[in-house]
N, C-alpha and C. Protein backbone atom coordinates (compact mmCIF):
# COMPACT_ATOMS: atom_id res chain seq x y z
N UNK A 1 -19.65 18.18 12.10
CA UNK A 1 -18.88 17.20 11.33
C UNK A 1 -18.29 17.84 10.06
N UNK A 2 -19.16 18.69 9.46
CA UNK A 2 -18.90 19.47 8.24
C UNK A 2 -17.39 20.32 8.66
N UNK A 3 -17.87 20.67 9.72
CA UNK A 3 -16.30 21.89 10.17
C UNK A 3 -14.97 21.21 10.39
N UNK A 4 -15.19 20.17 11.04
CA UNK A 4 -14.24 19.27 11.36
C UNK A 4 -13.77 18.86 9.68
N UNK A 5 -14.07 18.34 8.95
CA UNK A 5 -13.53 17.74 7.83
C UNK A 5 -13.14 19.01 6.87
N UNK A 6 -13.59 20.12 7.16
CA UNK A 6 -12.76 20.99 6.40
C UNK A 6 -11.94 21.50 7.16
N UNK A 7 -11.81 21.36 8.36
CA UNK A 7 -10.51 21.95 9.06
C UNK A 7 -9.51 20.67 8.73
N UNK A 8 -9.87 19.56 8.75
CA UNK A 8 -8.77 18.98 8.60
C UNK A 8 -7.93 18.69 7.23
N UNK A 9 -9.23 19.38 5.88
CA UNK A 9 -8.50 19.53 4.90
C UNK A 9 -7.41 20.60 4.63
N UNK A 10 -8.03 21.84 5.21
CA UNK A 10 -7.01 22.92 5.83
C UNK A 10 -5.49 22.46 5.78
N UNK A 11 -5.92 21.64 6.83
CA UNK A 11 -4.44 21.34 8.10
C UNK A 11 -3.41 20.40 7.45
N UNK A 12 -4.04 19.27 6.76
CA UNK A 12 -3.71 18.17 6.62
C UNK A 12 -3.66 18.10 4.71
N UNK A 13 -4.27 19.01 4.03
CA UNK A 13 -4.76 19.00 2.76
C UNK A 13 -3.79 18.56 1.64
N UNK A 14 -2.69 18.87 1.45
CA UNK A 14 -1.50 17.93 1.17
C UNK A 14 -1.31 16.46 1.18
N UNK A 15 -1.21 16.23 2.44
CA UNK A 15 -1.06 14.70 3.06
C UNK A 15 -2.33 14.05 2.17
N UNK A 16 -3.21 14.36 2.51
CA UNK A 16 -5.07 13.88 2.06
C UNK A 16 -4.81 13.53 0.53
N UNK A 17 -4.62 14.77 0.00
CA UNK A 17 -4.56 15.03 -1.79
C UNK A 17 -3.61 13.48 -1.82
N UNK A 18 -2.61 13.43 -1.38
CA UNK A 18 -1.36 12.42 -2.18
C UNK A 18 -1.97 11.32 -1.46
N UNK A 19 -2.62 10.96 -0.22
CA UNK A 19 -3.04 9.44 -0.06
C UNK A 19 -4.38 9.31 -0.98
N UNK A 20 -5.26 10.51 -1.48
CA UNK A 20 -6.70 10.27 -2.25
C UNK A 20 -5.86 10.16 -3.58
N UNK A 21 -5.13 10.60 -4.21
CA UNK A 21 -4.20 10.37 -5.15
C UNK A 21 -3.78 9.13 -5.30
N UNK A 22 -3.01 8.18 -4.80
CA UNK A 22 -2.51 6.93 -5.02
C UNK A 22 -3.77 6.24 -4.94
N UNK A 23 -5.65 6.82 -4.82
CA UNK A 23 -6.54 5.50 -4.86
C UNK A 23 -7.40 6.33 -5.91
N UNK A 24 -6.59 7.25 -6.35
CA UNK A 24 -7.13 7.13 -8.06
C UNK A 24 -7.84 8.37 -8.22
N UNK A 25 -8.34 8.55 -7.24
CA UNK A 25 -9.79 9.95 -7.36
C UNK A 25 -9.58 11.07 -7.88
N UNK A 26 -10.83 11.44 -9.00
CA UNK A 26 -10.65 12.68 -9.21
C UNK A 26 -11.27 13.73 -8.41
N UNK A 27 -12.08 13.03 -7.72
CA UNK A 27 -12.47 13.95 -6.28
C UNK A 27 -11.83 14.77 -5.72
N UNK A 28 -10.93 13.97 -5.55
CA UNK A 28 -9.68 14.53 -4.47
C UNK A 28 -9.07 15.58 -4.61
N UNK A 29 -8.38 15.68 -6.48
CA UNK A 29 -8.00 16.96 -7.45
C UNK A 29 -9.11 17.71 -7.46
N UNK A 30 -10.16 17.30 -7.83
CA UNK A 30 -11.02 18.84 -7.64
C UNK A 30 -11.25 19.60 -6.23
N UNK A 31 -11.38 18.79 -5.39
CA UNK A 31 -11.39 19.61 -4.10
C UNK A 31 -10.15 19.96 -4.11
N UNK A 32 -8.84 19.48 -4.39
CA UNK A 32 -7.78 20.35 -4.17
C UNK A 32 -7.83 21.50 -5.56
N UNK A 33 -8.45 21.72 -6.52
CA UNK A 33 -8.36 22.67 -6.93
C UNK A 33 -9.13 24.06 -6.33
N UNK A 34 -9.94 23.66 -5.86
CA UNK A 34 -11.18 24.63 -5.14
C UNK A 34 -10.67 25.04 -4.22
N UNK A 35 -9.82 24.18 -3.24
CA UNK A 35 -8.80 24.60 -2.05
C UNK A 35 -8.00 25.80 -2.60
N UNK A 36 -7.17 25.51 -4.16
CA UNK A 36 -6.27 26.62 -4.90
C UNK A 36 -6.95 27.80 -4.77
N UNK A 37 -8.15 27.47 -5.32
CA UNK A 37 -9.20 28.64 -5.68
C UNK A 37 -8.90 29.57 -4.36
N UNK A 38 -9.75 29.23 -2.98
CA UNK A 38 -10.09 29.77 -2.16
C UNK A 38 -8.85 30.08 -1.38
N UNK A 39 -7.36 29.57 -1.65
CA UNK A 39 -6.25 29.98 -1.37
C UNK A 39 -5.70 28.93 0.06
N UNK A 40 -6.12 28.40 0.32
CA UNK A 40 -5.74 27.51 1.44
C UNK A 40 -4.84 26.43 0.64
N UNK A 41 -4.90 25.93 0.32
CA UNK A 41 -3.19 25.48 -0.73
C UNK A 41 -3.05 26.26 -1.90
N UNK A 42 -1.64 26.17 -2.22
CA UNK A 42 -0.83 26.72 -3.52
C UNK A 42 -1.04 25.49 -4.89
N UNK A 43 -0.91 26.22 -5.55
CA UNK A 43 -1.88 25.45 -6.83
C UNK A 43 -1.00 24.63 -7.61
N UNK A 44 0.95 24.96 -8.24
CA UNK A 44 1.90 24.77 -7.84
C UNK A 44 2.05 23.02 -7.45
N UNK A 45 2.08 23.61 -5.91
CA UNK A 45 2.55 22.26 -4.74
C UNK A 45 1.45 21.63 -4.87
N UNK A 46 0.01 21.59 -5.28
CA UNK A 46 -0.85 20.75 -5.30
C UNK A 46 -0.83 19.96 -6.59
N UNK A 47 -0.77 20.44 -7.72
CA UNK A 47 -0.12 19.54 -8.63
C UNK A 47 0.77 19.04 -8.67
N UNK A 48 1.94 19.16 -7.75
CA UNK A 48 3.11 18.18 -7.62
C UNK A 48 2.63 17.02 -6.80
N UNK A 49 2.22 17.68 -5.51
CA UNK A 49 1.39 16.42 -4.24
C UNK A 49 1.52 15.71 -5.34
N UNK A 50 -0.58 15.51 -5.79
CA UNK A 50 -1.35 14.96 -6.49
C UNK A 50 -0.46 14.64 -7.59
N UNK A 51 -0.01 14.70 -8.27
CA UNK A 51 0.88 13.81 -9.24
C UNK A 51 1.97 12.53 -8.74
N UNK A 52 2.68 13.19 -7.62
CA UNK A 52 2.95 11.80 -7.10
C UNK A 52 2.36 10.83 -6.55
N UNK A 53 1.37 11.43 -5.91
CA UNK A 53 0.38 10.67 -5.53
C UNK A 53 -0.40 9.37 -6.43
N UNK A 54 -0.41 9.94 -7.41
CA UNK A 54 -0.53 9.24 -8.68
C UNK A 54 0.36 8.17 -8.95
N UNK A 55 1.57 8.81 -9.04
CA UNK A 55 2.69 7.80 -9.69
C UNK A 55 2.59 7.17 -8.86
N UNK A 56 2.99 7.08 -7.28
CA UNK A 56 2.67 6.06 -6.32
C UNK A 56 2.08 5.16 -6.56
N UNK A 57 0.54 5.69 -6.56
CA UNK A 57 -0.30 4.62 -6.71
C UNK A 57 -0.06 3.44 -7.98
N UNK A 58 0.23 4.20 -9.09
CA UNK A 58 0.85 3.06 -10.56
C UNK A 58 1.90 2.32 -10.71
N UNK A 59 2.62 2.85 -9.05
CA UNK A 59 3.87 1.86 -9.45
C UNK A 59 3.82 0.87 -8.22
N UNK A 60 2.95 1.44 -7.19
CA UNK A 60 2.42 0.13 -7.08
C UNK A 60 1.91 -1.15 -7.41
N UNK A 61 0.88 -0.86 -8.71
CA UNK A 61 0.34 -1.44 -8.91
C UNK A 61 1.04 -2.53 -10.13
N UNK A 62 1.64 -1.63 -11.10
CA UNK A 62 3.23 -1.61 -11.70
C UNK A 62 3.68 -3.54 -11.14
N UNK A 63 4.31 -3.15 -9.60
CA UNK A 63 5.21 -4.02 -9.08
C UNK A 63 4.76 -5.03 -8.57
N UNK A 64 3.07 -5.27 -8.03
CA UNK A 64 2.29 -6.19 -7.97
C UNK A 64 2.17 -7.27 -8.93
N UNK A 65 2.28 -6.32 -10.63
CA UNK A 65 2.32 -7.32 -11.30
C UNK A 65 3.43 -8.19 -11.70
N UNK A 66 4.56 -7.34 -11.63
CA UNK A 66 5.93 -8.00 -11.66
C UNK A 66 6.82 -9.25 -10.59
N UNK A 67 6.01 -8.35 -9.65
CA UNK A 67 6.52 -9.68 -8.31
C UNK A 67 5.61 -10.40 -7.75
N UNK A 68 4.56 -10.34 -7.73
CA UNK A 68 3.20 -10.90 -6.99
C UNK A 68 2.39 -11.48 -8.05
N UNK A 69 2.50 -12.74 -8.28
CA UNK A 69 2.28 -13.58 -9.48
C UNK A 69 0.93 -14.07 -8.98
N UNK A 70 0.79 -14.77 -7.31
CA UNK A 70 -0.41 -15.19 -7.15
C UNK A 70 -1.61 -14.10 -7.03
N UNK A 71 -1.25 -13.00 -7.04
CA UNK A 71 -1.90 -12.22 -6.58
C UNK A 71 -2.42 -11.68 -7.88
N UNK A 72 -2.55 -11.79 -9.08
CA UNK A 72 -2.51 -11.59 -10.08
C UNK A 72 -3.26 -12.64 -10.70
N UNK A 73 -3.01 -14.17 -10.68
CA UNK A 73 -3.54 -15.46 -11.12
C UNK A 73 -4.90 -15.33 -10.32
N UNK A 74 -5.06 -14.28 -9.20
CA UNK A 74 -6.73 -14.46 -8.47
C UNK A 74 -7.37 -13.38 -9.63
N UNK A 75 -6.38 -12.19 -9.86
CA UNK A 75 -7.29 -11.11 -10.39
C UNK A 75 -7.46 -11.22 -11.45
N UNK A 76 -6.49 -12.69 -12.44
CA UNK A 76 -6.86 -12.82 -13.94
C UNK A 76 -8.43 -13.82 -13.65
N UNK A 77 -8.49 -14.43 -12.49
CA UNK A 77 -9.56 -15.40 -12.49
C UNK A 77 -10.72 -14.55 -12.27
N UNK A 78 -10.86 -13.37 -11.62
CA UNK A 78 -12.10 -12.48 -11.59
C UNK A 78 -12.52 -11.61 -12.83
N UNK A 79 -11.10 -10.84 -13.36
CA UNK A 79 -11.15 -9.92 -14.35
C UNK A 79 -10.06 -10.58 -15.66
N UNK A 80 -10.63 -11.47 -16.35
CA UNK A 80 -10.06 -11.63 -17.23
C UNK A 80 -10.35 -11.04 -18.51
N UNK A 81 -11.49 -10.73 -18.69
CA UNK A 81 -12.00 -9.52 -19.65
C UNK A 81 -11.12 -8.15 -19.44
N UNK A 82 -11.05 -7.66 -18.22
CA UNK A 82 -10.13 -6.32 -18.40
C UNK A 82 -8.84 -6.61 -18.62
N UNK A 83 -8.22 -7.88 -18.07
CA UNK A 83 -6.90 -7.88 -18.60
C UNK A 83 -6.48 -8.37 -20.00
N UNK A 84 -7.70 -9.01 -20.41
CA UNK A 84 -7.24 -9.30 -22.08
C UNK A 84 -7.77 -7.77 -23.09
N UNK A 85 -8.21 -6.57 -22.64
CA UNK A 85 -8.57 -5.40 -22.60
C UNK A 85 -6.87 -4.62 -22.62
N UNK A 86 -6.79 -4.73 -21.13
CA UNK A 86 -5.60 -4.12 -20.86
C UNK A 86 -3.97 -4.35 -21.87
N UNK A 87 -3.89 -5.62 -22.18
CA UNK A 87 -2.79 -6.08 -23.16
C UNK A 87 -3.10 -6.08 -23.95
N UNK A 88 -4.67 -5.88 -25.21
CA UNK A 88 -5.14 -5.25 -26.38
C UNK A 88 -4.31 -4.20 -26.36
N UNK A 89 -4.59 -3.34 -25.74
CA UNK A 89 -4.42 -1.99 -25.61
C UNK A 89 -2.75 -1.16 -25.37
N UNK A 90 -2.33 -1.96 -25.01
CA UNK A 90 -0.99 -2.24 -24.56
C UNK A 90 -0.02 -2.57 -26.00
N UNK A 91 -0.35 -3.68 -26.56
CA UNK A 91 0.09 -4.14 -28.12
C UNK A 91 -0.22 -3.37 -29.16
N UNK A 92 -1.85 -2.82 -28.45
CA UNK A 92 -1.67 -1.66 -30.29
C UNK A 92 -1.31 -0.46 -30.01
N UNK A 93 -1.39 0.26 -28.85
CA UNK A 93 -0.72 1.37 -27.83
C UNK A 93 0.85 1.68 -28.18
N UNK A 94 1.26 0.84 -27.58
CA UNK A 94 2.98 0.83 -26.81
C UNK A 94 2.38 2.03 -25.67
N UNK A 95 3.78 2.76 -25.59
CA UNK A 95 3.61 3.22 -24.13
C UNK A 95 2.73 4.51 -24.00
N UNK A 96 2.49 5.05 -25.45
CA UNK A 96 1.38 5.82 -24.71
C UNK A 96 -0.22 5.57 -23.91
N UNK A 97 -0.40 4.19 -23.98
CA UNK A 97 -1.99 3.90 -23.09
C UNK A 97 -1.04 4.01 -21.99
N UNK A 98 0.00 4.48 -21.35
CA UNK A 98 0.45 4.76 -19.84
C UNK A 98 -0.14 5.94 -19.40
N UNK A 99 -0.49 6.82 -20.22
CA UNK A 99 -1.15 7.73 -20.47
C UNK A 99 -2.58 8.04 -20.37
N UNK A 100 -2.66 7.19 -21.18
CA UNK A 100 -4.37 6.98 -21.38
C UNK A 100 -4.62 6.19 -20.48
N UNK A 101 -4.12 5.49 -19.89
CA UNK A 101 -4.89 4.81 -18.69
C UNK A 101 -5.50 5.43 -17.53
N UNK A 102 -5.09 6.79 -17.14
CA UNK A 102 -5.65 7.57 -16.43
C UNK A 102 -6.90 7.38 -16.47
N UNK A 103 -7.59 7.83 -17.49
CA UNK A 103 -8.55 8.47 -17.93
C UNK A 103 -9.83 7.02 -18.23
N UNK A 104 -9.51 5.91 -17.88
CA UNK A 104 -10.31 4.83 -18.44
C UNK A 104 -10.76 4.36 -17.25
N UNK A 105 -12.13 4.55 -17.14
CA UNK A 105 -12.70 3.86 -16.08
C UNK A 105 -12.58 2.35 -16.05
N UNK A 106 -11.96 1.85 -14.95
CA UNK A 106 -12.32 -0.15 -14.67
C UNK A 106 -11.12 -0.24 -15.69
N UNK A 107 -10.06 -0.01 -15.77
CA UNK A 107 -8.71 -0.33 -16.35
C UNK A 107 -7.44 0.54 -15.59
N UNK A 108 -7.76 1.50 -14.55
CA UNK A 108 -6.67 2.28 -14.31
C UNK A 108 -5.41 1.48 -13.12
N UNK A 109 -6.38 0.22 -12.69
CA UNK A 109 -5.62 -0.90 -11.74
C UNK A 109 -5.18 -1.89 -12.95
N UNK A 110 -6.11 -1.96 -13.74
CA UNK A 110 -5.39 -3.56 -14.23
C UNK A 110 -4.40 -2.63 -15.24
N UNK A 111 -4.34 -1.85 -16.26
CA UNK A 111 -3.39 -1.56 -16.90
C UNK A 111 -2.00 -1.72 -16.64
N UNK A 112 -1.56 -1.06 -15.18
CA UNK A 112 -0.21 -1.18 -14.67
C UNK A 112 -0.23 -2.34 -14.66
N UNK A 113 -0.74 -3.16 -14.19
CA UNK A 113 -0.79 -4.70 -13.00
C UNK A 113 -0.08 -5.14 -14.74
N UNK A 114 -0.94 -4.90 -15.85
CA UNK A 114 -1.05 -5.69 -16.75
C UNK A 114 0.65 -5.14 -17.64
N UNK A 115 1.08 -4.41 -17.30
CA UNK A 115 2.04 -3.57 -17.92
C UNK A 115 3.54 -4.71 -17.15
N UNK A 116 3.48 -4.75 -15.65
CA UNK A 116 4.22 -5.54 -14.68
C UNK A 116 3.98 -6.91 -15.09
N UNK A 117 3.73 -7.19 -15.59
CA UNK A 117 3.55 -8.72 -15.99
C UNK A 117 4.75 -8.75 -17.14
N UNK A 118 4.42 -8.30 -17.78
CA UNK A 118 4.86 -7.86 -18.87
C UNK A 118 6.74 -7.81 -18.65
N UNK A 119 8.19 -7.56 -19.77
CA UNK A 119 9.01 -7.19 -19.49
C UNK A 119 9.56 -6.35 -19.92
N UNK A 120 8.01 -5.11 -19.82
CA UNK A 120 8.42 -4.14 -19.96
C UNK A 120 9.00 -2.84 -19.36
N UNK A 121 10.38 -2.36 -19.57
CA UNK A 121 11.46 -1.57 -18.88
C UNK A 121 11.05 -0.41 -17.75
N UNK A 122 11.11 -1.64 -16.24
CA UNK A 122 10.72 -0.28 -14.97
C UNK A 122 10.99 0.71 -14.98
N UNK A 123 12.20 0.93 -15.57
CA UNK A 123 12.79 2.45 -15.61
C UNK A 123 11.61 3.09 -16.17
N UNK A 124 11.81 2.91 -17.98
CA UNK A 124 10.84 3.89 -18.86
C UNK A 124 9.23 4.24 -18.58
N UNK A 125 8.84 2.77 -17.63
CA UNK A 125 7.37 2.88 -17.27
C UNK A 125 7.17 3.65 -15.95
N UNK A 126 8.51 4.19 -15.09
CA UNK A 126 8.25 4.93 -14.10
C UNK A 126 8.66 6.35 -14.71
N UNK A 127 9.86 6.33 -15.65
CA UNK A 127 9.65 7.88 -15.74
C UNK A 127 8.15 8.55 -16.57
N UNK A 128 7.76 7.46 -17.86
CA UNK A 128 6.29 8.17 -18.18
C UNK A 128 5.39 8.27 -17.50
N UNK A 129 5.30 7.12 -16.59
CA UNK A 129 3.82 7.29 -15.50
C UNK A 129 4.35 8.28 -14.65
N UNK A 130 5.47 9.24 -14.31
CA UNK A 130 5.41 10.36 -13.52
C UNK A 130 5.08 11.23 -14.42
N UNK A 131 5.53 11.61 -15.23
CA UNK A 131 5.02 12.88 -16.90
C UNK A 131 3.96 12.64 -16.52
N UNK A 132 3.33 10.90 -17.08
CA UNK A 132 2.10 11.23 -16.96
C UNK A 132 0.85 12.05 -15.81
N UNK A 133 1.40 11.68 -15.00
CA UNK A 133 0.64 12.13 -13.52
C UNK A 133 0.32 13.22 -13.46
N UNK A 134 1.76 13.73 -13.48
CA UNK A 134 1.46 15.27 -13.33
C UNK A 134 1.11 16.38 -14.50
N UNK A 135 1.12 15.65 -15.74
CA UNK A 135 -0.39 16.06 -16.83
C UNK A 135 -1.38 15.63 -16.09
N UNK A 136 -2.02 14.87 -15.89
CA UNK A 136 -3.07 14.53 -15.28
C UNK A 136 -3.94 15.15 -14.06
N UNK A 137 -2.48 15.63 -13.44
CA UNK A 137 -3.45 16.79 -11.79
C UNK A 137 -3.33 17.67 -12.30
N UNK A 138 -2.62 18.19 -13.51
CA UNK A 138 -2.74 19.43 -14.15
C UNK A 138 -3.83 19.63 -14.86
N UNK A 139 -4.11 18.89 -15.57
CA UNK A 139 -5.52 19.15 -16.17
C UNK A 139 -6.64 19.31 -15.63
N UNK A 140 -6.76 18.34 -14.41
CA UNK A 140 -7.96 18.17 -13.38
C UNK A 140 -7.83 19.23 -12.90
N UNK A 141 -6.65 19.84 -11.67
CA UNK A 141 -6.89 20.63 -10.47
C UNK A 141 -6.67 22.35 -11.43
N UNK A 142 -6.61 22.34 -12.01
CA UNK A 142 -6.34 23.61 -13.05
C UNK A 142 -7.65 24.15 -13.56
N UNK A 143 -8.58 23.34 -14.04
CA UNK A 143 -10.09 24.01 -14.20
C UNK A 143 -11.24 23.90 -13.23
N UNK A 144 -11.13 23.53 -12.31
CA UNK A 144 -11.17 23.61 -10.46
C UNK A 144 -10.68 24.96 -9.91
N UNK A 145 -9.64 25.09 -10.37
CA UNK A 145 -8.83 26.51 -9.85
C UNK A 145 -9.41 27.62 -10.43
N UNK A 146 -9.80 28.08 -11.69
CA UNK A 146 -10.03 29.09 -12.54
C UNK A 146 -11.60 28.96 -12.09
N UNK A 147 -12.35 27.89 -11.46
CA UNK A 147 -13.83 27.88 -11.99
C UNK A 147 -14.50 27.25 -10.37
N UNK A 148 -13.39 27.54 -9.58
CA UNK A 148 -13.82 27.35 -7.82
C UNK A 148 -14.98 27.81 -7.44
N UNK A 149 -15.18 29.07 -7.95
CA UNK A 149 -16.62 29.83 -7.30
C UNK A 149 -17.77 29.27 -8.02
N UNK A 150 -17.80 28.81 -9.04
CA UNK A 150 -18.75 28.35 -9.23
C UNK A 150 -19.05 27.08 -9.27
N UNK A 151 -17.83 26.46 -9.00
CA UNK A 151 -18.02 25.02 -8.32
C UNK A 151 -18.36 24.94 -6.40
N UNK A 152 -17.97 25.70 -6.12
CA UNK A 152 -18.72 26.00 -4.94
C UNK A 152 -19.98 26.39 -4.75
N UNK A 153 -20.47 26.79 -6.03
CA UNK A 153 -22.09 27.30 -5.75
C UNK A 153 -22.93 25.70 -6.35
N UNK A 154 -22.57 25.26 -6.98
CA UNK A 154 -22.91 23.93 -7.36
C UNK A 154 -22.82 22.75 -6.26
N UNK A 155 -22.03 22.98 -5.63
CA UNK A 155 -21.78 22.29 -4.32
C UNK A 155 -23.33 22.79 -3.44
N UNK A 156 -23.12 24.06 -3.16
CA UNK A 156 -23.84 24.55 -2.41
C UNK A 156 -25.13 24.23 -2.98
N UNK A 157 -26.15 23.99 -3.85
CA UNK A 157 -27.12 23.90 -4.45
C UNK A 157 -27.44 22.09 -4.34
N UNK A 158 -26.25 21.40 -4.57
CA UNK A 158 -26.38 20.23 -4.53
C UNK A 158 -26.33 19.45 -2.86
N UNK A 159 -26.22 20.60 -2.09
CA UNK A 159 -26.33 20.45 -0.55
C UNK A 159 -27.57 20.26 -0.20
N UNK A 160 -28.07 21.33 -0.78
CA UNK A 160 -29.14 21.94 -0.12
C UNK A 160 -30.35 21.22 -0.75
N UNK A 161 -30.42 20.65 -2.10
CA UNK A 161 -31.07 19.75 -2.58
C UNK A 161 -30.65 18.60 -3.02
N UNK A 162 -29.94 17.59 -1.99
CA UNK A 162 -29.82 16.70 -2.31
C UNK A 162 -30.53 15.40 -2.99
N UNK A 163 -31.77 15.72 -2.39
CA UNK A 163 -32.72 14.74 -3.14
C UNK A 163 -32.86 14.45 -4.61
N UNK A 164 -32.12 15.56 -5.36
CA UNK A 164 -32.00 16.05 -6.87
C UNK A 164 -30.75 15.53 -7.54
N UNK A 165 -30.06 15.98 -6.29
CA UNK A 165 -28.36 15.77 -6.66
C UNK A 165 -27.52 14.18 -6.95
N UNK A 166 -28.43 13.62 -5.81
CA UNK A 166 -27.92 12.29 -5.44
C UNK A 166 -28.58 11.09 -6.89
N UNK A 167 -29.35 11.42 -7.27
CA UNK A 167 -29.93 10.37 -8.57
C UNK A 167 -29.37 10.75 -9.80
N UNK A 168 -29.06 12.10 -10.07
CA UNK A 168 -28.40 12.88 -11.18
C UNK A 168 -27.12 12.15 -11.27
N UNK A 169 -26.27 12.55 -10.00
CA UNK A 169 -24.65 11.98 -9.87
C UNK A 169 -24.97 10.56 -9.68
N UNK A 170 -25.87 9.37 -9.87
CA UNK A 170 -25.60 8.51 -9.71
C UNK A 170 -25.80 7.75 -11.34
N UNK A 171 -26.57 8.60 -12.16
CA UNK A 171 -27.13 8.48 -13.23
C UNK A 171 -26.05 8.91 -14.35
N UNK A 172 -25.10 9.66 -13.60
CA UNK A 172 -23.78 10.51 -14.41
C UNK A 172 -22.85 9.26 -14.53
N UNK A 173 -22.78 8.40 -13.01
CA UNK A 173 -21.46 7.45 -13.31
C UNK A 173 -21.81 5.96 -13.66
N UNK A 174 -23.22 6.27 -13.75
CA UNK A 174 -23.94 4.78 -14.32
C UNK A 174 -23.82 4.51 -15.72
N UNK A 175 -23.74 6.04 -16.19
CA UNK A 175 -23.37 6.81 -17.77
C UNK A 175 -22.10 6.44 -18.15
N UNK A 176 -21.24 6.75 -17.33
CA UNK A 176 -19.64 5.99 -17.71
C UNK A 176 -19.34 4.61 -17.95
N UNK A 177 -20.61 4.34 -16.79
CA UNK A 177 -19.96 2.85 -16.40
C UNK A 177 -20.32 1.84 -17.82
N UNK A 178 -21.46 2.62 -18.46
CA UNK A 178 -21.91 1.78 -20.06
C UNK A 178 -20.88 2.13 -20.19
N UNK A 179 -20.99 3.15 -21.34
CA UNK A 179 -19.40 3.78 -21.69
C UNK A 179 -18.78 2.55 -22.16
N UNK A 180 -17.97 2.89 -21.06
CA UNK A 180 -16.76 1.90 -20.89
C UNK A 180 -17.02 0.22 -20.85
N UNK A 181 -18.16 0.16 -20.59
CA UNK A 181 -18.33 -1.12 -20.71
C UNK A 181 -18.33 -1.60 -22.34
N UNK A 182 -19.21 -1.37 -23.41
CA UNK A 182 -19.55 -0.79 -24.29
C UNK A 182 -18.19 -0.98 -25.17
N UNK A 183 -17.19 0.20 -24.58
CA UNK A 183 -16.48 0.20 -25.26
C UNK A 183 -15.31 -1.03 -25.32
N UNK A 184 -15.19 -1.89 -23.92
CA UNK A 184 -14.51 -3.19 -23.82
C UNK A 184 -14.89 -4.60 -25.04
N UNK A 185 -16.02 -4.35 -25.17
CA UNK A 185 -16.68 -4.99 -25.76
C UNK A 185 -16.56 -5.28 -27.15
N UNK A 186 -16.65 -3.42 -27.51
CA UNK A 186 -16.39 -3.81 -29.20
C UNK A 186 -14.81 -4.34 -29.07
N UNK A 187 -13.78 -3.78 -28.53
CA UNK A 187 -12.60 -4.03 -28.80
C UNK A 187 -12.56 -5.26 -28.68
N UNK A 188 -12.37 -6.15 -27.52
CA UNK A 188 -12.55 -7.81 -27.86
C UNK A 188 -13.29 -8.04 -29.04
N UNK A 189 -14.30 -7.67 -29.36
CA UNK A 189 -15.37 -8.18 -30.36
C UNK A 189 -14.22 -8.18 -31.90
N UNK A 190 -13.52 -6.74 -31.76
CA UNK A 190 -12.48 -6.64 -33.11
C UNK A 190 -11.10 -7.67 -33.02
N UNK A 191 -10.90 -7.81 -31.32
CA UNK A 191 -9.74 -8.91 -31.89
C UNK A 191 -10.04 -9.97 -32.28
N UNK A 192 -11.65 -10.80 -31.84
CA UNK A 192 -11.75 -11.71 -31.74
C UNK A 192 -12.22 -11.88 -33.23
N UNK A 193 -12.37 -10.68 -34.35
CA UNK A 193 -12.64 -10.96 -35.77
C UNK A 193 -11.50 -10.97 -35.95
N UNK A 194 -10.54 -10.55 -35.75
CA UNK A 194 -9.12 -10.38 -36.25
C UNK A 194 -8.57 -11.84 -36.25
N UNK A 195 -8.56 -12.64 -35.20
CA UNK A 195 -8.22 -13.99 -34.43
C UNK A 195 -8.76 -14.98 -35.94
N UNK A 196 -10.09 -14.47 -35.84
CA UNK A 196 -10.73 -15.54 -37.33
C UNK A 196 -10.41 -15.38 -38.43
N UNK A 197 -10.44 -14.33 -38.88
CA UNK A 197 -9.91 -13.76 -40.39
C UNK A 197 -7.94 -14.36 -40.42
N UNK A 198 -7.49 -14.55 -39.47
CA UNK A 198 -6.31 -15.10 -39.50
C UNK A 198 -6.39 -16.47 -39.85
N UNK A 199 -6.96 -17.54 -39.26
CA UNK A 199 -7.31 -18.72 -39.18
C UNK A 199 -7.25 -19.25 -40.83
């Protein structure tokens, strides 16, 4: 099974990168940097893939919010905390959180969605979210590339003892997931002093 899925990253590794790309992963960029590494893709064409791949995915999400109203009135009724998050961020931002949205765990869907609501200019929000992108697989698949071999031996170690690996990496994104939670929190917490001190 192992051989099979790396032959088909081989074969197919392009195609893979830009569909794992439009669903956000940084997985995806690091194995395509390690691919750079070990020379089975060009490092180059993999940051282009993976950057559109990207933009894809944001202007999808982009146009969901602009044209798909009900579809949006379900996801303000589930996540209305991230989207009153997302248009915080947006108002004291302007367009650089197009940017920063990459990088924010549990906001990288609603930001666009929350951006498309909005009437703010498709043009300008598709040419930055492409800049942005492809900063973004650049940064990722670029220290992947320089640092392959020893991300391969880390791989290899975390194979072989998984029993170690699997509570660590689950304890790593449980770590984010405060984080970011954490950090949603104070920010409402500051508009919602802001809201009173107005009053």
């Amino acid at each position: 099974m192992e051989e099979l899925l790396l032959g088909w990253l081989k074969e197919y590794g392009y195609v893979i990168l830009f569909l794992w790309s439009i669903l956000e992963g940084e997985l995806g960029l690091i194995m395509g940097g390690i691919m750079t590494h070990t020379g089975d893709m060009q490092y180059l064409v993999t940051i282009f893939v993976a950057g559109l791949g990207g933009f894809t995915g944001d202007q999808i999400y982009f146009y969901i919010g602009r044209f798909n109203k009900s579809y949006i009135q379900r996801k303000l009724h589930n996540q209305r905390r991230k989207f009153a998050i997302a248009h915080l961020l947006l108002k004291k931002y302007g367009w650089p959180i197009i940017f920063m949205q990459r990088y924010m765990y549990g906001l990288r869907t609603v930001i666009p969605m929350s951006i498309g609501i909005t009437k703010y200019s498709a043009k300008k929000f598709a040419i930055i979210n492409l800049l942005s992108a492809w900063v973004w697989a650049a940064i990722t698949v670029t220290p992947a590339y320089f640092f392959g071999e020893q991300l391969l031996t880390v791989l290899a170690v975390a194979k072989a003892h998984w029993y170690f690996a699997v509570p660590v990496a689950a304890a790593f994104v449980w770590g984010i997931y405060v984080y970011f939670q954490k950090l949603e929190t104070q920010l409402l917490q500051k508009r919602n002093r802001r809201s009173s001190n107005s009053v």
